[in-house]
N, C-alpha and C. Protein backbone atom coordinates (compact mmCIF):
# COMPACT_ATOMS: atom_id res chain seq x y z
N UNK A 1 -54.91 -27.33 61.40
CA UNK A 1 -55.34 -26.04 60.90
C UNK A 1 -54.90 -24.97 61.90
N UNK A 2 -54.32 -23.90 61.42
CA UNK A 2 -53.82 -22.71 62.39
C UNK A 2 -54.87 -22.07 62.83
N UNK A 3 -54.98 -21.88 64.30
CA UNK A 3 -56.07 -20.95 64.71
C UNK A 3 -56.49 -19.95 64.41
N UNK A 4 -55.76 -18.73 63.20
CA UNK A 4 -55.99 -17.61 62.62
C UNK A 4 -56.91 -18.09 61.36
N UNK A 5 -57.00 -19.27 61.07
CA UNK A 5 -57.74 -19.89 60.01
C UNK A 5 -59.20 -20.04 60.20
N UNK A 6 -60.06 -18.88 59.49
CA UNK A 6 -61.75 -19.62 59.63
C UNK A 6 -62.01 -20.86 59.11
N UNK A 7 -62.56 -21.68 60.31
CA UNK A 7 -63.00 -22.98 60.50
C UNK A 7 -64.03 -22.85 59.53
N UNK A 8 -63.50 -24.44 58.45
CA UNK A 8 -64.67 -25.01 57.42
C UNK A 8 -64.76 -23.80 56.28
N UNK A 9 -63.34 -23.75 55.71
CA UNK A 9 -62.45 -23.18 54.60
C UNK A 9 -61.52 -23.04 54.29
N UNK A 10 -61.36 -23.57 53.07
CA UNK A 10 -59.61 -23.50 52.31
C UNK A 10 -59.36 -22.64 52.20
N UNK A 11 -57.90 -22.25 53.02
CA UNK A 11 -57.71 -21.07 53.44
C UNK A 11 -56.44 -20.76 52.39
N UNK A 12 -56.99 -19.55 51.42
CA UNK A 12 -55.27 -19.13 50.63
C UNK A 12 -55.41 -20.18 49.99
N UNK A 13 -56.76 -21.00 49.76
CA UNK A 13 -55.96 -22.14 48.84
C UNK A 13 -55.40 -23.28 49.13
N UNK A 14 -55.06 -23.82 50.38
CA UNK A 14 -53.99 -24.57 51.08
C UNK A 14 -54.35 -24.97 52.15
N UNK A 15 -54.13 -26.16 52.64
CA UNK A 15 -54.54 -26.98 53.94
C UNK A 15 -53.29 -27.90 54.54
N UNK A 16 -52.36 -27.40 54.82
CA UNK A 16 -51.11 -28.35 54.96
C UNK A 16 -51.49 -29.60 55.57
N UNK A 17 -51.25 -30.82 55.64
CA UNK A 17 -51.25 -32.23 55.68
C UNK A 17 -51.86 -33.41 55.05
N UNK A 18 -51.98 -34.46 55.81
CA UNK A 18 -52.77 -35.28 54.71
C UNK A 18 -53.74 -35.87 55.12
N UNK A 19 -54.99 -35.52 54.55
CA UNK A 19 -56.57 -35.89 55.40
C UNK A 19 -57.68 -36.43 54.30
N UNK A 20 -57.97 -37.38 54.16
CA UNK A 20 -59.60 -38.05 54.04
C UNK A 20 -60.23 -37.45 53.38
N UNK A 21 -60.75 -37.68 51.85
CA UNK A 21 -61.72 -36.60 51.45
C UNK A 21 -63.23 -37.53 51.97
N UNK A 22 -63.65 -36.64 52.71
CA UNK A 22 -65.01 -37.14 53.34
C UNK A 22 -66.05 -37.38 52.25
N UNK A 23 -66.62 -36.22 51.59
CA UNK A 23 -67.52 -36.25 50.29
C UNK A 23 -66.79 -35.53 49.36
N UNK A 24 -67.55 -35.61 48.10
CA UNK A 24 -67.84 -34.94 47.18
C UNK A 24 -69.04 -35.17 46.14
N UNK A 25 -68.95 -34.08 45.40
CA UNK A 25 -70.08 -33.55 44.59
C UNK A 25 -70.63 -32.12 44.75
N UNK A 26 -71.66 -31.71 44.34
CA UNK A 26 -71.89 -30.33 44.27
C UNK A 26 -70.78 -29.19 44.10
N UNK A 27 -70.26 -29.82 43.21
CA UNK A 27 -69.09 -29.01 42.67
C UNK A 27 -67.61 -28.92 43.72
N UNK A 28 -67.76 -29.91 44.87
CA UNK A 28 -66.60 -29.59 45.73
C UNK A 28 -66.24 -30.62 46.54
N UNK A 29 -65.29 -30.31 47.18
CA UNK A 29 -65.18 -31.55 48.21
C UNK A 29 -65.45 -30.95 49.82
N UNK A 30 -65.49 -31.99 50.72
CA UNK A 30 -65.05 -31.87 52.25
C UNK A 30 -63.58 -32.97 52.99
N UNK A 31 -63.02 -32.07 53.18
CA UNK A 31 -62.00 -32.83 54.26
C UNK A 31 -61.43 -32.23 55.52
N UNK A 32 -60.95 -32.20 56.59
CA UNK A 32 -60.33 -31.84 57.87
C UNK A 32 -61.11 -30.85 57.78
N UNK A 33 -62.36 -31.45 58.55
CA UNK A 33 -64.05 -30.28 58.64
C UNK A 33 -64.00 -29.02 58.01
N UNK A 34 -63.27 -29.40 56.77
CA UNK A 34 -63.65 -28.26 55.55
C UNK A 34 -64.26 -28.46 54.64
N UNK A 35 -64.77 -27.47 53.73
CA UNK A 35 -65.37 -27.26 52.08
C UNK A 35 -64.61 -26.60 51.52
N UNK A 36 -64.46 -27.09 49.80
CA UNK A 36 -63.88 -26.31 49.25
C UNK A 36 -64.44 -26.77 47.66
N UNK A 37 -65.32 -25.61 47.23
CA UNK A 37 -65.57 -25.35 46.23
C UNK A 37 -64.76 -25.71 44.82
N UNK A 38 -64.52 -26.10 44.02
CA UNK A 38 -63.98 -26.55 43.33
C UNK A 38 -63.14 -27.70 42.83
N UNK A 39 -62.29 -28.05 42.22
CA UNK A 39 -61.39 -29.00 41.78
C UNK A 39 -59.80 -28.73 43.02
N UNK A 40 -59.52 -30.05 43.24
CA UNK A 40 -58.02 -30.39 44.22
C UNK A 40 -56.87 -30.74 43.78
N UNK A 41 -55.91 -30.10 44.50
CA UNK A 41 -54.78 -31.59 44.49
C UNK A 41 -54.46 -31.91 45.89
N UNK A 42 -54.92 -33.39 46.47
CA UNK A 42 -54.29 -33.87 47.30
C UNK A 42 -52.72 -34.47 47.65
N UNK A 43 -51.70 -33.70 47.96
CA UNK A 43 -50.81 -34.03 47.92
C UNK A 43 -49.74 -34.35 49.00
N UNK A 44 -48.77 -34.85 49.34
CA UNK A 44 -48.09 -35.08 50.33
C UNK A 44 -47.51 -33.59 51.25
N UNK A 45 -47.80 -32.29 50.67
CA UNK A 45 -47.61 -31.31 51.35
C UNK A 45 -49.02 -30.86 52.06
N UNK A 46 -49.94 -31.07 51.21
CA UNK A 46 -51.76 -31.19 51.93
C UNK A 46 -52.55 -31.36 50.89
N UNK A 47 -53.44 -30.01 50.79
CA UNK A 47 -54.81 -29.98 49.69
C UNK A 47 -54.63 -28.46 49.06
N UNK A 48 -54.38 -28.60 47.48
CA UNK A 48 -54.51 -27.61 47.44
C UNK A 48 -55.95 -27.38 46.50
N UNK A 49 -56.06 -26.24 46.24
CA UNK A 49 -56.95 -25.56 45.26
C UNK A 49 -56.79 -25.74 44.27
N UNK A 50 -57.16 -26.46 42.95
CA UNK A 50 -56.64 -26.61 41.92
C UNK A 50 -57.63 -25.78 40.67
N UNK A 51 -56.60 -25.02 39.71
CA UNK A 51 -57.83 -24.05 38.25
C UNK A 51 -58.40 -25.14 37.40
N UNK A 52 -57.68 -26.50 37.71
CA UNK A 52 -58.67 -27.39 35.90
C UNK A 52 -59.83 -27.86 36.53
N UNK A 53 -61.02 -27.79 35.60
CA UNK A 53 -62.54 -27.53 35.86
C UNK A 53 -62.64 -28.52 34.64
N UNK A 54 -61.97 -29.06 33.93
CA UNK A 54 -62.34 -30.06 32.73
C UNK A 54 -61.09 -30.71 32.42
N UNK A 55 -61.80 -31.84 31.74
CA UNK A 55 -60.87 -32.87 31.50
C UNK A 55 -60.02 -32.13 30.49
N UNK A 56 -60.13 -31.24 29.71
CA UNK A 56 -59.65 -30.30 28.63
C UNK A 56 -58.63 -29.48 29.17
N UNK A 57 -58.57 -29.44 30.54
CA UNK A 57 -57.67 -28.48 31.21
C UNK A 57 -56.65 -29.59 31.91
N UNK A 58 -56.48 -30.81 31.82
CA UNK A 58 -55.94 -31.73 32.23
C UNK A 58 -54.18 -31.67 31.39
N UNK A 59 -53.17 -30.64 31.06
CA UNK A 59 -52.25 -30.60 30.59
C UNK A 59 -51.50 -30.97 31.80
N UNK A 60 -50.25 -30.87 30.65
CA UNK A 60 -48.69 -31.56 31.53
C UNK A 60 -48.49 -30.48 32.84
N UNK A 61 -48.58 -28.90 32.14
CA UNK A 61 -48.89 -27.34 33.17
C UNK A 61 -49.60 -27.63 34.18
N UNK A 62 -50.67 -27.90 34.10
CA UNK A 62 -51.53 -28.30 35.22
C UNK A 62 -51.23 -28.92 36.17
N UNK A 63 -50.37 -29.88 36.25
CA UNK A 63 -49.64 -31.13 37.26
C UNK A 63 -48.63 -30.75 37.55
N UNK A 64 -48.04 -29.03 37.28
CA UNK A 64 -46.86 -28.79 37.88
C UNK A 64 -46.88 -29.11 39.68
N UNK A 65 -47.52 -28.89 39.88
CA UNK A 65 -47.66 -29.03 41.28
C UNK A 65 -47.14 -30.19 41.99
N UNK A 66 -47.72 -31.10 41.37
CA UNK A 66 -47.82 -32.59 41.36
C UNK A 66 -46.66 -32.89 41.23
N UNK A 67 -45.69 -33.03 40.10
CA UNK A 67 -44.27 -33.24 39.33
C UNK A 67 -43.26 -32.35 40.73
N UNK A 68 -44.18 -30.80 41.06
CA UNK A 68 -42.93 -30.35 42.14
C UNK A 68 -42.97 -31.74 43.78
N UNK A 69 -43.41 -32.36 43.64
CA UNK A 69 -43.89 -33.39 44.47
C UNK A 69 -43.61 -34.95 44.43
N UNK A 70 -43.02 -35.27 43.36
CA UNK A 70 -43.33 -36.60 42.55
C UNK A 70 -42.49 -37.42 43.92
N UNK A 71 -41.09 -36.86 44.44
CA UNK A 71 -40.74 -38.04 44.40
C UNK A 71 -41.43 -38.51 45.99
N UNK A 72 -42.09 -38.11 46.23
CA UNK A 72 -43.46 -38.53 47.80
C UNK A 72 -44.79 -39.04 47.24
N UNK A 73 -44.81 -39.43 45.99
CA UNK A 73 -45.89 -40.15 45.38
C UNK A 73 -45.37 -41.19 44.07
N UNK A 74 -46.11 -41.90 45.00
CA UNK A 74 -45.91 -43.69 44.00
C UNK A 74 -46.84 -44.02 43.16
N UNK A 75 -48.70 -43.79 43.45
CA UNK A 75 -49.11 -43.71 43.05
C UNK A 75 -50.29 -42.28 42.80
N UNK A 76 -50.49 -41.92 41.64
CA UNK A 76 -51.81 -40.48 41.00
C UNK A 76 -53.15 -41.25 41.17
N UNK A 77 -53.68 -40.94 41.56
CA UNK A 77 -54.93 -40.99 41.09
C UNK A 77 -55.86 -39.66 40.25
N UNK A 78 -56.13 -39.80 39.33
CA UNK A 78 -56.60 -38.76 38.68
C UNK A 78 -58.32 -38.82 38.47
N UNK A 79 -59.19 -37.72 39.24
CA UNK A 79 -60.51 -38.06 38.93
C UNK A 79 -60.95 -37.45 37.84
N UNK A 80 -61.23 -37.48 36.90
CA UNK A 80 -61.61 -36.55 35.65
C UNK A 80 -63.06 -36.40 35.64
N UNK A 81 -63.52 -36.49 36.71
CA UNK A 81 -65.15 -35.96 36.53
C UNK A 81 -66.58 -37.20 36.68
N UNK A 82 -66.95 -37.10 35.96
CA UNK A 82 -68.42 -37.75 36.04
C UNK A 82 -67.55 -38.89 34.95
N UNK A 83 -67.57 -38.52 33.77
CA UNK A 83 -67.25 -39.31 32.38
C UNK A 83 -65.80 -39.75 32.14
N UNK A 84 -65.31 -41.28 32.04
CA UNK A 84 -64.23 -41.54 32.19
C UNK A 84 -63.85 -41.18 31.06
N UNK A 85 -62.39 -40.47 30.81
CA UNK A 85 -62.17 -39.94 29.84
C UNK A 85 -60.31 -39.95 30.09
N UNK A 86 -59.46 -40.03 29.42
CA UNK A 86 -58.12 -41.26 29.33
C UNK A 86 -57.46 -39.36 29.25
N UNK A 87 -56.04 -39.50 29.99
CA UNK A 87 -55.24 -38.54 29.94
C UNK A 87 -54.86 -38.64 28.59
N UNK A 88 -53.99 -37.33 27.94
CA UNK A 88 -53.13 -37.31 27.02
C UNK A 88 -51.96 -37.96 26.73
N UNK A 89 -51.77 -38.79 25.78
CA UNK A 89 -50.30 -39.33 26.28
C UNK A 89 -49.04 -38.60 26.87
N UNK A 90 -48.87 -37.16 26.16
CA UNK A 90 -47.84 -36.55 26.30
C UNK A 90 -48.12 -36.31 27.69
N UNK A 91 -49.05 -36.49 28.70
CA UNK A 91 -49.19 -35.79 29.88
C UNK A 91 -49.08 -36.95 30.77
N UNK A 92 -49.64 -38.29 30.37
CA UNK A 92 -49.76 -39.82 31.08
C UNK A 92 -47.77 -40.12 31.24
N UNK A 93 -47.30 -39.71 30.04
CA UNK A 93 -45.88 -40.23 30.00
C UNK A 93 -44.97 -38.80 30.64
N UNK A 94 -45.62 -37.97 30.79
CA UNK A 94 -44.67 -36.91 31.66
C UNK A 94 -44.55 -37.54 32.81
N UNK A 95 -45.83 -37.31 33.46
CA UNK A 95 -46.24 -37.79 34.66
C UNK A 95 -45.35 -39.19 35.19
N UNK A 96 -45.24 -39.98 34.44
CA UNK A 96 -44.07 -41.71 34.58
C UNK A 96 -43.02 -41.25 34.36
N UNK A 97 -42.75 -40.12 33.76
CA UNK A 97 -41.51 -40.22 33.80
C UNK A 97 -41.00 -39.41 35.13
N UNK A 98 -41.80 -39.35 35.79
CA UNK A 98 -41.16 -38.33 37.21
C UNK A 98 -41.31 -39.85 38.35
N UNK A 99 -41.71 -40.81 37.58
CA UNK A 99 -41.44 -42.03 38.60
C UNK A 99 -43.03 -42.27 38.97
N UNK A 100 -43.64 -41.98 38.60
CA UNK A 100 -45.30 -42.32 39.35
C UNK A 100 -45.90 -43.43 38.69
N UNK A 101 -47.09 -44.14 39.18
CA UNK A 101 -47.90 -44.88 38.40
C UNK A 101 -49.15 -43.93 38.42
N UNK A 102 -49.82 -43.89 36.99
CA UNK A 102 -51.42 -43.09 36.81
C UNK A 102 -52.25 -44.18 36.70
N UNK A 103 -53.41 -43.65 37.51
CA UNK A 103 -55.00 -44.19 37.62
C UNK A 103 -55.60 -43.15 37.62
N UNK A 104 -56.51 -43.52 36.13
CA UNK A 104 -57.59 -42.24 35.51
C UNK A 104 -58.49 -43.19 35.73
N UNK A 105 -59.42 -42.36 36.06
CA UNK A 105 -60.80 -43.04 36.72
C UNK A 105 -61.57 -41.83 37.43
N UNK A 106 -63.48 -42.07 37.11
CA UNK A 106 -64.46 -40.87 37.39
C UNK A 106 -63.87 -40.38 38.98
N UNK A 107 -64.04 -39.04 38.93
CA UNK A 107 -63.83 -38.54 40.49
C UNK A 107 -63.90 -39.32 41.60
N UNK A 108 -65.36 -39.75 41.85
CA UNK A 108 -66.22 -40.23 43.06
C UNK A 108 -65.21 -41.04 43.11
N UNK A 109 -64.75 -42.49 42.34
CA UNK A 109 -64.10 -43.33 42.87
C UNK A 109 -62.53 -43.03 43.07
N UNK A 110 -62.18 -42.37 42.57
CA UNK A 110 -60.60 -41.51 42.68
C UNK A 110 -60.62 -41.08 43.93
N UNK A 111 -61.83 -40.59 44.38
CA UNK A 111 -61.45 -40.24 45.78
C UNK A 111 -61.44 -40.81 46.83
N UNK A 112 -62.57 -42.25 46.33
CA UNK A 112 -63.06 -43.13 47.81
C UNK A 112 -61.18 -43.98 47.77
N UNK A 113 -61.10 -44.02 46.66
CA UNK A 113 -59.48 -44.98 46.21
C UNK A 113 -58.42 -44.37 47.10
N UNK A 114 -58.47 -42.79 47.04
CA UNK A 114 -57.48 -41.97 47.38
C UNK A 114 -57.43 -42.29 49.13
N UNK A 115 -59.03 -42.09 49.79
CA UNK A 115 -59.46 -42.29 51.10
C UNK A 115 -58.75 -43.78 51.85
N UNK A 116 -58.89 -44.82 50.62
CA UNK A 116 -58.50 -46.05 51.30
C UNK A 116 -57.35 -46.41 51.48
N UNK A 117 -56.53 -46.08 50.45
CA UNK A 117 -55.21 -46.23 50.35
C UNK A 117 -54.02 -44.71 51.53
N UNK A 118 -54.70 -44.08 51.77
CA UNK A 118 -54.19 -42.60 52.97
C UNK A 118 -54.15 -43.93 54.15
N UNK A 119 -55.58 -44.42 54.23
CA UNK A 119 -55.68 -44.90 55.09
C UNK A 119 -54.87 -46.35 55.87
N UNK A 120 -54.06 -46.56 54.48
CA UNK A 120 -53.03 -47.82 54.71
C UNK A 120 -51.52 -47.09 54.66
N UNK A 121 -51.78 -45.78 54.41
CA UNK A 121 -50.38 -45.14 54.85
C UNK A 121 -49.76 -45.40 53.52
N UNK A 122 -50.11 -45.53 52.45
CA UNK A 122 -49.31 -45.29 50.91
C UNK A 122 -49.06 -43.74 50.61
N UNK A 123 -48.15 -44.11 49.26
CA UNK A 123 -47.59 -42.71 48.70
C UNK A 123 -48.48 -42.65 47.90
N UNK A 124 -49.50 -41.91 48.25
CA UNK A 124 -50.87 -42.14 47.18
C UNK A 124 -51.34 -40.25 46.97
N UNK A 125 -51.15 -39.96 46.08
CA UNK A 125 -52.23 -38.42 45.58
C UNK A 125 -53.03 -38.34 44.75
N UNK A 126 -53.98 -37.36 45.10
CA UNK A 126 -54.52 -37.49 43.91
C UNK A 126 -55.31 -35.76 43.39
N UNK A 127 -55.58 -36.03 42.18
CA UNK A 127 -55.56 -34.61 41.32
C UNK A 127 -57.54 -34.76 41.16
N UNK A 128 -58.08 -34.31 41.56
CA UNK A 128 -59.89 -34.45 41.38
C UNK A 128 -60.54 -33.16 40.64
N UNK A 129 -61.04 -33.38 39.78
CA UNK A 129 -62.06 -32.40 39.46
C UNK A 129 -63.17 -32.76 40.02
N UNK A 130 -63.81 -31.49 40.14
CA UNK A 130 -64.75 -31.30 40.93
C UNK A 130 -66.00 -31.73 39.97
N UNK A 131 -66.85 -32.25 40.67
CA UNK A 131 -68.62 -32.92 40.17
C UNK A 131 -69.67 -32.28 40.74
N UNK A 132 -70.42 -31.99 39.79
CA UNK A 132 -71.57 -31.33 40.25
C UNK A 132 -72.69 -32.59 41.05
């Protein structure tokens, strides 16, 4: 984190590297002794801020981010919330076709998944909505 950065906030949105989501719930996560209110994408450039708040906002648009990224991720993990609820095809088969494997599965475990696998040094990201 750059020293012009207030400590314990996503700053601009953006956290360059790749760090541990410690918790979540109450609508947010914690990682590299931050909070950040809302839905993520953990990605091989860092953490960003992500707008989908529902599984309804889960389009192909949404994962631009992700797709600008693909070829530093092998495997997605996608948390869609509390309620397991299956991507779109047109969005499951975008997503493969940029070379990835998808795992849709509730947040909480998308992230402990995301935590374990950082931690063995895989090409692992992942896209979380946020849980109250």
């Amino acid at each position: 984190m750059a020293a012009d950065r207030p400590k314990g906030t996503l700053y601009d949105g953006f956290v360059p590297g790749r760090y541990a989501i410690d918790a979540y719930g109450g609508g947010g996560f914690r990682f590299a002794d931050m909070s950040h209110r809302g839905s993520i994408l953990a990605l091989p450039s860092g953490i960003h801020a992500w707008d989908a708040r529902t599984p309804q906002d889960l389009t192909l648009g949404a994962f631009a981010p992700v797709l600008a990224e693909a070829e530093g991720i092998e495997l997605l993990l996608v948390g869609v919330g509390r309620d397991l609820v299956l991507l779109e095809e047109d969005v499951l088969w975008g997503l493969r076709e940029r070379g990835m494997r998808i795992e849709t599965m509730q947040t909480g475990a998308a992230a402990r998944t995301y935590t374990i696998l950082l931690g063995e040094n895989r090409r692992v990201a992942a896209a979380l909505l946020a849980v109250a």
